[in-house]
Protein backbone atom coordinates (compact mmCIF):
# COMPACT_ATOMS: atom_id res chain seq x y z
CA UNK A 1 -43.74 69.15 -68.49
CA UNK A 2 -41.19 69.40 -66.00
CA UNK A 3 -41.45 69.47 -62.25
CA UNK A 4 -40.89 72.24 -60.69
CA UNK A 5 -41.44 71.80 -56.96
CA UNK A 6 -41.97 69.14 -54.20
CA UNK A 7 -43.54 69.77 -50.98
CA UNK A 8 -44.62 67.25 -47.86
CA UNK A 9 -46.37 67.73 -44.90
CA UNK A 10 -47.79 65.37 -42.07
CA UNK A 11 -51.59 65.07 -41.81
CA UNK A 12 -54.09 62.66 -40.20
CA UNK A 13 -55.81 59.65 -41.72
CA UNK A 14 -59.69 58.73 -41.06
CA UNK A 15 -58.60 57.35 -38.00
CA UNK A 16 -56.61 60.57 -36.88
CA UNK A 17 -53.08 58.69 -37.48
CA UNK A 18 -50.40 60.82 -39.30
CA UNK A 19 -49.76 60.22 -42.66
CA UNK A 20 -47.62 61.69 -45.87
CA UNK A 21 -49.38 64.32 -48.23
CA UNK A 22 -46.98 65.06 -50.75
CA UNK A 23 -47.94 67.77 -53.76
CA UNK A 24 -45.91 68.20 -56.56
CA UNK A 25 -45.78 71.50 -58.94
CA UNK A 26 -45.21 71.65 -62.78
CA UNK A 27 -43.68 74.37 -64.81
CA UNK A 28 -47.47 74.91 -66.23
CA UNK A 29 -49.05 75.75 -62.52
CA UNK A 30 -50.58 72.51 -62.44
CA UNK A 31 -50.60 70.40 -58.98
CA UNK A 32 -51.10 67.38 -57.40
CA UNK A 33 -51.79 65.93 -54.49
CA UNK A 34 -51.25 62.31 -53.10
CA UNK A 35 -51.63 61.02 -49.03
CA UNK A 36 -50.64 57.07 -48.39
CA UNK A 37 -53.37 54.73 -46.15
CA UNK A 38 -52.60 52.35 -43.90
CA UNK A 39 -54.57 49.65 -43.38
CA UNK A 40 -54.93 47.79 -39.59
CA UNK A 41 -54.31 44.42 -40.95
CA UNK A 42 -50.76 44.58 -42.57
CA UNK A 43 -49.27 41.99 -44.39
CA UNK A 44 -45.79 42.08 -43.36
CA UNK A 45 -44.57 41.70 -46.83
CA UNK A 46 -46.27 45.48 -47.28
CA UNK A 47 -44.11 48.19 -48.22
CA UNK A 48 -42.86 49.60 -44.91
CA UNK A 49 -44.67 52.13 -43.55
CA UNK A 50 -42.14 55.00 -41.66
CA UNK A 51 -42.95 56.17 -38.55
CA UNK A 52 -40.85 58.10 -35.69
CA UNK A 53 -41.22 55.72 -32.87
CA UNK A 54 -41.67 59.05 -30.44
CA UNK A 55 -43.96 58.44 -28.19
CA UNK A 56 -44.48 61.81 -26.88
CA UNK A 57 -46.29 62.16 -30.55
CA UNK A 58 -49.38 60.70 -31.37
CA UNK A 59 -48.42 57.59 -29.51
CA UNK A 60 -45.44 56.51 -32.03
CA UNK A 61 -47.15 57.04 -34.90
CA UNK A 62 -45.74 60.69 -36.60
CA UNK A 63 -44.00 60.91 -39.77
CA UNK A 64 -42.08 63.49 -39.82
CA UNK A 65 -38.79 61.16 -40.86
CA UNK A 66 -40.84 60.02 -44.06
CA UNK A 67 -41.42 63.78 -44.37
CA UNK A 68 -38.02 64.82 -44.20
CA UNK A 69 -37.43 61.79 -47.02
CA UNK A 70 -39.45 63.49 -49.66
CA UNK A 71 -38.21 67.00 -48.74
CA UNK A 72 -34.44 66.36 -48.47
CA UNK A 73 -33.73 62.87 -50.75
CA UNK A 74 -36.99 62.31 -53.38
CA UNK A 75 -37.27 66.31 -53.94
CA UNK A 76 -33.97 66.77 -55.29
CA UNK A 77 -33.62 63.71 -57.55
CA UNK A 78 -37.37 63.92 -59.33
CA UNK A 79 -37.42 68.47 -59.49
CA UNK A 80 -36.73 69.02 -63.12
CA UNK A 81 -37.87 65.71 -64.49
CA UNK A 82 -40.46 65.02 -67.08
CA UNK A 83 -43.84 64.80 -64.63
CA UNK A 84 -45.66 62.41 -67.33
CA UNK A 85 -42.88 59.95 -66.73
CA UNK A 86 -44.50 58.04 -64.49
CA UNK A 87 -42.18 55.29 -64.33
CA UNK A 88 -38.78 56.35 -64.54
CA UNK A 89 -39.90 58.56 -61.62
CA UNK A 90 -40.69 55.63 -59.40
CA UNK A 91 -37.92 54.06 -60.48
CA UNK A 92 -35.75 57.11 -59.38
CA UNK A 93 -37.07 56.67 -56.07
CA UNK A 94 -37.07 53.03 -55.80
CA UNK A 95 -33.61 53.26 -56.76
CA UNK A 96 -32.63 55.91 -54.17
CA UNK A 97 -34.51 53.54 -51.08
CA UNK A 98 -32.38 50.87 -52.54
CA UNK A 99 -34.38 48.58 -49.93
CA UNK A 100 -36.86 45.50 -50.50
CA UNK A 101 -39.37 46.98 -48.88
CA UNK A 102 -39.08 50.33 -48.91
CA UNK A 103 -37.79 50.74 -45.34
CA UNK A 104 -34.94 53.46 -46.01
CA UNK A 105 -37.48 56.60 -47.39
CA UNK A 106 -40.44 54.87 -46.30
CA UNK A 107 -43.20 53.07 -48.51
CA UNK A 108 -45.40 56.14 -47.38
CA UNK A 109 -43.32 58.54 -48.57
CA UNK A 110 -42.35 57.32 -51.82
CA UNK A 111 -46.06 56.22 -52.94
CA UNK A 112 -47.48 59.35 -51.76
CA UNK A 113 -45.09 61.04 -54.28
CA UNK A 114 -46.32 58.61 -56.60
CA UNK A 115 -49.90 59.45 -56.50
CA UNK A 116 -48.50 63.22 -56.42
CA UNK A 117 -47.14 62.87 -59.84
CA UNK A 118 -49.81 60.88 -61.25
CA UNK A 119 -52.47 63.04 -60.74
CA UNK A 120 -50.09 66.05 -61.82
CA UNK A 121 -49.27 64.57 -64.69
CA UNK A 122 -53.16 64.09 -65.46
CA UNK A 123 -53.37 68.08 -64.41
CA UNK A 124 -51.48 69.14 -66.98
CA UNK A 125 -53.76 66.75 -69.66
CA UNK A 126 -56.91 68.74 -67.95
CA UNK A 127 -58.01 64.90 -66.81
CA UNK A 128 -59.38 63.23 -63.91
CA UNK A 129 -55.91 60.48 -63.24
CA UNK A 130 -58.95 57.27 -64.44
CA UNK A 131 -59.44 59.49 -67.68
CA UNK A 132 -55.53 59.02 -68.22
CA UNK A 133 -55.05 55.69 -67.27
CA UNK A 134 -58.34 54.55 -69.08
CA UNK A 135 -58.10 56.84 -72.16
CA UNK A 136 -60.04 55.12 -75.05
CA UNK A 137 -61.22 51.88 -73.15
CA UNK A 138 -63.47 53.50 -70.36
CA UNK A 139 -66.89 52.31 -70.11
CA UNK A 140 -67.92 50.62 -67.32
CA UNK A 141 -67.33 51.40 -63.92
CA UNK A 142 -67.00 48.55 -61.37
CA UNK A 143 -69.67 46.92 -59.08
CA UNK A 144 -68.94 48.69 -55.23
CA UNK A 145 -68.90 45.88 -52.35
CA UNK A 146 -69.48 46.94 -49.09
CA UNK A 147 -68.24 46.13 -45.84
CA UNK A 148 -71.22 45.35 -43.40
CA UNK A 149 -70.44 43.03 -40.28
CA UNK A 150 -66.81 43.18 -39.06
CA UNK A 151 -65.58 40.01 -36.83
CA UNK A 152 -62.00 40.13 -34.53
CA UNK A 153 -61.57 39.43 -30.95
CA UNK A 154 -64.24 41.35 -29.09
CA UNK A 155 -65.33 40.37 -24.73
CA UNK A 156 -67.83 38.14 -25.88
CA UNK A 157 -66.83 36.62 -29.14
CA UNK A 158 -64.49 35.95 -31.14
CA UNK A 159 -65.18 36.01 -35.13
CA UNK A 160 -62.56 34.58 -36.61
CA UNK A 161 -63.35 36.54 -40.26
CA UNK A 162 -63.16 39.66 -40.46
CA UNK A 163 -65.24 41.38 -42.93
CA UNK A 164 -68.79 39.78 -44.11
CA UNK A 165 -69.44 41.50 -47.51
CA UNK A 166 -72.47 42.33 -49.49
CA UNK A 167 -72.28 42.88 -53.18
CA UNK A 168 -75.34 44.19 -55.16
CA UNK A 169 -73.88 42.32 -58.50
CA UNK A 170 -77.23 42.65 -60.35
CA UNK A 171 -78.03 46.32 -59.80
CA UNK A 172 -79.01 47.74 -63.52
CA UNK A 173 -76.76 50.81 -62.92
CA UNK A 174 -74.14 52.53 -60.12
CA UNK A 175 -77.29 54.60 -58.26
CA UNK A 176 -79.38 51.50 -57.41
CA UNK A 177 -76.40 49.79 -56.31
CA UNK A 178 -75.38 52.51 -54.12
CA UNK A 179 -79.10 52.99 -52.64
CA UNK A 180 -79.54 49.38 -52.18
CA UNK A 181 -76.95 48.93 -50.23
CA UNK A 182 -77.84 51.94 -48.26
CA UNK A 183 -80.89 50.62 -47.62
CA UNK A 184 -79.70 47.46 -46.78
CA UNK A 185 -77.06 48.63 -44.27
CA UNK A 186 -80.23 50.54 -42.16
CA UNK A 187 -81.75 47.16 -42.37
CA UNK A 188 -78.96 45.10 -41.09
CA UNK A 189 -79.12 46.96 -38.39
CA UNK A 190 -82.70 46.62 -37.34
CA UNK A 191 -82.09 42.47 -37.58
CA UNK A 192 -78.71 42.58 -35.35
CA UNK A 193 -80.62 44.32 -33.00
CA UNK A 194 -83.49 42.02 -32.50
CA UNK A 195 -80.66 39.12 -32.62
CA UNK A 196 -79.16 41.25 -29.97
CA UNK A 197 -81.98 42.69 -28.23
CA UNK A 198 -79.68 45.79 -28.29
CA UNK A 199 -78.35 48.02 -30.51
CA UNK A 200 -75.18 46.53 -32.43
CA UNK A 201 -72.15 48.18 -31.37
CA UNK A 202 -70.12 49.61 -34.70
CA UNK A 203 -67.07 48.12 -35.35
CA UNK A 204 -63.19 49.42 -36.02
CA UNK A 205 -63.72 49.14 -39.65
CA UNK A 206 -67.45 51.14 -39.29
CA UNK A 207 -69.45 48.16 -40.28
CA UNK A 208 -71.37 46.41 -37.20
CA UNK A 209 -69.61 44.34 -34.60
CA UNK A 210 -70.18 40.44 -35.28
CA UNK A 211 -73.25 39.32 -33.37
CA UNK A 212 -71.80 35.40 -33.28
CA UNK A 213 -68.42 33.90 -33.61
CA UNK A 214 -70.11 31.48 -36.14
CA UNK A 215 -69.29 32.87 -39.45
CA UNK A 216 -72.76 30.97 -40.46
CA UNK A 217 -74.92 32.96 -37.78
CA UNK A 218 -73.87 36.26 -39.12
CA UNK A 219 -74.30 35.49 -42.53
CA UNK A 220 -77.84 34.13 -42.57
CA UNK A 221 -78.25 37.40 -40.64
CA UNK A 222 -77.71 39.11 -43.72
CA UNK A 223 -79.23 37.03 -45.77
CA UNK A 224 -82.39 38.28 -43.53
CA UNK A 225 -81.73 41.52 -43.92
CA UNK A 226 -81.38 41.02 -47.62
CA UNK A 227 -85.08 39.09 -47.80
CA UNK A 228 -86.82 41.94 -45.81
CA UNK A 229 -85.24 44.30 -48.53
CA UNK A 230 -86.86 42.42 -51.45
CA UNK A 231 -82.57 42.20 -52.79
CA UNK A 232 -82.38 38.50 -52.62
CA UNK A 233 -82.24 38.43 -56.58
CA UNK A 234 -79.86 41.11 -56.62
CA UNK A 235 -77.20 40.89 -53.78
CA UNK A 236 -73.99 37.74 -53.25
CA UNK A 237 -71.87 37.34 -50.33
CA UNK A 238 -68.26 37.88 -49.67
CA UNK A 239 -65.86 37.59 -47.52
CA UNK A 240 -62.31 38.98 -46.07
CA UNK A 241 -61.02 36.63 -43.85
CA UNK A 242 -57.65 38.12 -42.97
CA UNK A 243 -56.71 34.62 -41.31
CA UNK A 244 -53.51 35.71 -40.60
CA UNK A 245 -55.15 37.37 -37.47
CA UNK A 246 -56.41 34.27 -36.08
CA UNK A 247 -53.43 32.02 -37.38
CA UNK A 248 -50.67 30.56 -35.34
CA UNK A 249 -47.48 29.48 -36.53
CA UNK A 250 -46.17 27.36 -33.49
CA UNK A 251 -49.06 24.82 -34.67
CA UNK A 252 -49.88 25.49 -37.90
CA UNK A 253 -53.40 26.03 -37.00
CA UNK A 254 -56.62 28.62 -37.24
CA UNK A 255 -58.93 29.67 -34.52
CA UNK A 256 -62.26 28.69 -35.62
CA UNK A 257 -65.82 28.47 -33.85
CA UNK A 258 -63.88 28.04 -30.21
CA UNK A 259 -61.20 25.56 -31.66
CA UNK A 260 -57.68 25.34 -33.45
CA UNK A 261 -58.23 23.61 -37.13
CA UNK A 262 -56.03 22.82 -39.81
CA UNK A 263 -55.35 24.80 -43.29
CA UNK A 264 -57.35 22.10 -44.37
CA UNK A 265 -60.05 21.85 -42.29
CA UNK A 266 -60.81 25.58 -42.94
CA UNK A 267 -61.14 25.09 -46.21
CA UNK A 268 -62.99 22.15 -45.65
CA UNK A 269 -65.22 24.23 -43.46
CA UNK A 270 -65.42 27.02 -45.98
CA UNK A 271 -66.82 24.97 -48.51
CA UNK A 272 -69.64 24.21 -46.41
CA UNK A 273 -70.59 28.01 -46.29
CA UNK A 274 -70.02 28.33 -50.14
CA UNK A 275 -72.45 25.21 -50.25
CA UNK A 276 -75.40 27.08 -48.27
CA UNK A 277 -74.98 30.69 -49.52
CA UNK A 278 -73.79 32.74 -52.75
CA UNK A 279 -70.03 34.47 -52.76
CA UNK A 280 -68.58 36.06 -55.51
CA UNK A 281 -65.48 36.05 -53.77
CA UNK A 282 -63.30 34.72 -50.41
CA UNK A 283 -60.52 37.14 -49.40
CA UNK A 284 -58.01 35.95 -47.54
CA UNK A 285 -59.27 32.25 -46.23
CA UNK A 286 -55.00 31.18 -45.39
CA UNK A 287 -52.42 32.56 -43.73
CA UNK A 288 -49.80 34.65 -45.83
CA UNK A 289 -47.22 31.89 -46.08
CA UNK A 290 -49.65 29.24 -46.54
CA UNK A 291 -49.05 29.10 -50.36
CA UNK A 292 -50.24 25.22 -50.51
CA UNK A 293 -52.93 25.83 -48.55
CA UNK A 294 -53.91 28.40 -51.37
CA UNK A 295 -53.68 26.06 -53.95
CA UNK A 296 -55.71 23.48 -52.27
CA UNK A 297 -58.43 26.41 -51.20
CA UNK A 298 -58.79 26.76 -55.21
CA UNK A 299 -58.72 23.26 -55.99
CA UNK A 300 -61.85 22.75 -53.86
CA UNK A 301 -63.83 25.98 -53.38
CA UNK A 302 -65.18 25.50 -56.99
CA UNK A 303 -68.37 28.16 -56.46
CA UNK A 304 -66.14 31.10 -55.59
CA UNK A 305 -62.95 33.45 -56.54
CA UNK A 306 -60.41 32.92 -53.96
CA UNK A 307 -58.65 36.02 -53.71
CA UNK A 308 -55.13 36.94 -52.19
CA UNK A 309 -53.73 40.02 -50.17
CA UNK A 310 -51.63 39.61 -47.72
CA UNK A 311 -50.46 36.75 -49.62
CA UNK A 312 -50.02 39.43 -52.76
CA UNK A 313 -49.40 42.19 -51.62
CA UNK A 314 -49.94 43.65 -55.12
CA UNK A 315 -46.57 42.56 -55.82
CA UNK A 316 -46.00 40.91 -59.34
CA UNK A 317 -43.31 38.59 -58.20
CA UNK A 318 -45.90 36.94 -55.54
CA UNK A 319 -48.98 37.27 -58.40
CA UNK A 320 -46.81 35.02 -60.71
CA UNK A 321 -45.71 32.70 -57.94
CA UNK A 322 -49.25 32.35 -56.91
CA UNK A 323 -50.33 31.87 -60.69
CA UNK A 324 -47.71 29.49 -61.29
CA UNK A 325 -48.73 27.14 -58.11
CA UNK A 326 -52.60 27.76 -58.84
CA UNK A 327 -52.91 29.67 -55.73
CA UNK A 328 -55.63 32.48 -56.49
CA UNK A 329 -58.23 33.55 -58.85
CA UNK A 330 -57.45 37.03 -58.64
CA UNK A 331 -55.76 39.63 -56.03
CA UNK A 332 -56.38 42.92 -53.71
CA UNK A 333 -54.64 45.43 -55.86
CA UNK A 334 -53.36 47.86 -52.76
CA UNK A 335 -50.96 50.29 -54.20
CA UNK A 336 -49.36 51.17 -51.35
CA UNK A 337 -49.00 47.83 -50.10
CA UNK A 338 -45.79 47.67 -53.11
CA UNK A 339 -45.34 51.47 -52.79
CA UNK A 340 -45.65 53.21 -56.14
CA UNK A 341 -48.22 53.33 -59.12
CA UNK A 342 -45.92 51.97 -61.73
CA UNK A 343 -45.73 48.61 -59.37
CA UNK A 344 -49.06 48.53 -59.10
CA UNK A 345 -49.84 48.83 -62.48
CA UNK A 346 -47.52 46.23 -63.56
CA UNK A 347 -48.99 43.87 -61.02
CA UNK A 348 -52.58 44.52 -62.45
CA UNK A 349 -51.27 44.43 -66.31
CA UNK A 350 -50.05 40.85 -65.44
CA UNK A 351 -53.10 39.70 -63.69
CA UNK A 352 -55.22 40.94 -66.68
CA UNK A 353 -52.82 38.83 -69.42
CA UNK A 354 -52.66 35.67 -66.74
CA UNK A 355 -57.01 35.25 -66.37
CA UNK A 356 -56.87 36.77 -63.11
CA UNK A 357 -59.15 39.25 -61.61
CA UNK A 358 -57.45 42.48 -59.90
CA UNK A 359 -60.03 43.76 -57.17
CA UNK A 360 -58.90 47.43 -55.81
CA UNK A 361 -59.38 48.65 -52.27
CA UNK A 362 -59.45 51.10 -49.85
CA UNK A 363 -57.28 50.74 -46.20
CA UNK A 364 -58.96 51.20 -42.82
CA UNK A 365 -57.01 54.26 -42.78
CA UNK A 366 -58.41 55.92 -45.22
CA UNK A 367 -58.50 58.92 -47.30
CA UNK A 368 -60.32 61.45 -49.02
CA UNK A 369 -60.12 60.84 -52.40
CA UNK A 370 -57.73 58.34 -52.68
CA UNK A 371 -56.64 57.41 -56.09
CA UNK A 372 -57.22 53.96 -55.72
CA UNK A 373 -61.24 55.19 -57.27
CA UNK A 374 -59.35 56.02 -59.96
CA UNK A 375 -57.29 52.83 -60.76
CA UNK A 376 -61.07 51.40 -60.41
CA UNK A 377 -62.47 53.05 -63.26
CA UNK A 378 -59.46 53.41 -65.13
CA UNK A 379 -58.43 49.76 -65.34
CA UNK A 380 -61.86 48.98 -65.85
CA UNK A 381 -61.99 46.29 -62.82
CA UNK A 382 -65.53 44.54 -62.39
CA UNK A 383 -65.62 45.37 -59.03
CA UNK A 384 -64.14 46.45 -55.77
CA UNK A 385 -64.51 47.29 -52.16
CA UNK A 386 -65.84 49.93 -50.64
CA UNK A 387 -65.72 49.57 -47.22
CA UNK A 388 -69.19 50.19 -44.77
CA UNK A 389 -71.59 53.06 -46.44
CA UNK A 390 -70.89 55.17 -43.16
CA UNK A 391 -68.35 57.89 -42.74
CA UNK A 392 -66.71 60.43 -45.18
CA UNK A 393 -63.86 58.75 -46.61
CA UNK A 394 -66.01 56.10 -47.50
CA UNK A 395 -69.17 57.56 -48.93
CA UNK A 396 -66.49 59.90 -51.00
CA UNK A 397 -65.83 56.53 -52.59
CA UNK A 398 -69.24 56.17 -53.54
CA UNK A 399 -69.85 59.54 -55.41
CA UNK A 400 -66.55 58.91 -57.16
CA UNK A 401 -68.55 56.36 -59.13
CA UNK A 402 -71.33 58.06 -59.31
CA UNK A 403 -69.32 61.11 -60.83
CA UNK A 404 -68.09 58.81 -62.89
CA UNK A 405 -70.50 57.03 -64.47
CA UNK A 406 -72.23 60.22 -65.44
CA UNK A 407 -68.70 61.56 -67.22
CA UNK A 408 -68.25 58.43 -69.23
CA UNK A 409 -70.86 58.18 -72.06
CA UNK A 410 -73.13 55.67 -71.84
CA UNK A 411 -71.63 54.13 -68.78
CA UNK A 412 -72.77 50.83 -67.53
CA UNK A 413 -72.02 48.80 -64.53
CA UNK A 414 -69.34 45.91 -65.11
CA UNK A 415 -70.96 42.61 -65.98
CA UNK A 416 -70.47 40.95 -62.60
CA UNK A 417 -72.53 38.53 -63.39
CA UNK A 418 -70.75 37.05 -66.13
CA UNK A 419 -68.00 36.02 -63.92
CA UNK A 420 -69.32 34.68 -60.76
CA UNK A 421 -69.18 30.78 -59.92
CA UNK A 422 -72.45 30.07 -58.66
């Protein structure tokens, strides 16, 4: 089914920051539709996002150069081409950025073209894009984790982790886990704001601003909030440290609780909190380069996945590296952090043959219906993150599954369970 058009346009993200929406036309009248996220924390390995630089427009921040990439250089090269050919299409345009990173065209505009053909393609099948990419296999649909106390550098304290999760990993089906957590975000906060005596201010990210900069003080916190629920036999902890933030090369050090510490004696630290409370997983925990301080973060943390993403970048070539030296359990699978589908799915396929766990998520600047729900069901992940239960983008998230589950017969949620270390 060949392509017959390629349009792009500049729109706004959930944070009202331009982005690329490309749509691309078949010869049948079908269409489809694909934006690129950004996210606030950036690994700097990421696929480079495009941008004017003019600040007379939103601050810097337009796109009307990445625009002008998939109108003028993508558009030509992929019109006429088979639109189920997922990969020799992003290869085409990989090819014609000829860059490591993407920097030439623009990550942004080549994976929005990406997720443009993609769900094309699945137009033309009369499929959702998970029912394509699934086919056969689809039965489960993954466990949501949500984002509900955000640290960073606020006036009066500095958290140096940056998302405390929640993940209801023994809800019997996708509605309770949704409600629960619901539920549990109302409660959360009704117990900052007695630890407050105030109302907890929200956060960049939409969860709640940490109360404490002691990553123990916010979680038992929520461990509160989960008792007063009646959830404590249903709901683990994670976390998304994005130490990167609070790292600093000159010294090799972490902020932490006031002070600088050591790779080492964050892990050492870590441990501690894996000792007193449940995770499924720790996102995150070093600093992007700190590939032995990886290893030595899985060597010890024996009671948790230790995840990568800025360290990943849901690049292969860093997955095998960091299966090679023992460096994760499993990875952030960010599409547009490598820039098209086809990456992204190669990255996954080899975590899936290597025993690691690919966990997909949303950016900070998110989307409406961003096809990274559908590379959750369709892969068949056992679980992912959601972001905070509050505001459109990410609730959309939510009734993805829910769609889902009731499309896929006799749908269960992922066994979660099974896999955790504690």
């Amino acid at each position: 089914m060949q392509i017959t058009s390629v349009t792009a346009r500049q729109l706004l993200d959930c944070k009202c920051r331009p982005l690329v929406e490309v749509e691309v036309h078949t010869a049948d009248g079908s269409v489809g539709r694909g934006a690129a996220p950004t996210g606030s924390s950036v690994g700097m390995y990421e696929a480079h996002v495009l941008r004017d630089g003019d600040p007379d427009e939103y601050r810097g921040l337009s796109v009307h150069r990445a625009v002008a990439a998939v109108t003028d250089v993508i558009a030509p090269a992929i019109i006429g081409c088979d639109v189920l050919d997922q990969r020799g299409i992003d290869e085409v345009m990989i090819e014609l950025d000829g860059t490591e990173r993407k920097t030439r065209l623009g990550g942004n505009a080549i994976y929005s073209t990406s997720i443009a053909v993609l769900r094309a393609a699945a137009a033309t099948q009369h499929l959702h894009p998970y029912q394509m990419l699934g086919g056969d296999t689809l039965a489960t649909v993954p466990v949501p984790t949500f984002n509900m106390v955000n640290g960073g550098r606020y006036p009066d304290v500095v958290q140096p982790f940056n998302e405390f999760l929640v993940m209801p990993y023994r809800a019997d089906s996708i509605y309770s886990a949704v409600e629960m957590s619901v539920n549990l975000f109302a409660t959360v906060r009704d117990v900052l704001a007695e630890y407050l005596g105030g109302p907890p201010a929200v956060a960049g990210s939409y969860g709640y601003a940490a109360p404490s900069a002691d990553p123990a003080v916010v979680l038992s916190l929520l461990a509160e909030a989960i008792d007063r629920c009646g959830y404590a036999d249903s709901f683990a902890f994670a976390l998304d440290c994005a130490s990167s933030e609070m790292f600093d090369a000159e010294t090799g050090t972490y902020e932490l609780l006031g002070d600088r510490v050591t790779s080492r004696e964050l892990v050492a630290y870590t441990k501690e909190l894996t000792e007193r409370f449940d995770f499924v997983f720790i996102e995150d925990l070093l600093d992007e380069n700190d590939w032995d301080g990886f290893s030595h973060a899985v060597a010890e943390l024996d009671r948790t996945i230790v995840l990568g993403d800025d360290l990943i970048v849901t690049d292969r070539d860093r997955l095998a590296r960091a299966a090679e030296e023992r460096a994760v359990g499993g990875f952030i699978l960010k599409p547009n952090q490598v820039g098209t589908i086809s990456e992204a799915l190669d990255t996954h396929a080899f975590a899936v043959d290597h025993g690691l766990i690919s966990v997909p998520s949303g950016r900070s600047g998110g989307v409406i219906d961003d096809v990274v729900m559908d590379l959750s069901v369709g892969l068949q992940v056992p679980f992912q993150k959601n972001g905070a239960p509050r505001s459109g983008e990410r609730i959309e998230k939510l009734n993805f599954l829910m769609r889902a589950a009731e499309s896929i017969p006799g749908c269960t949620l992922h066994d979660v369970p099974g896999l955790v270390r504690f």
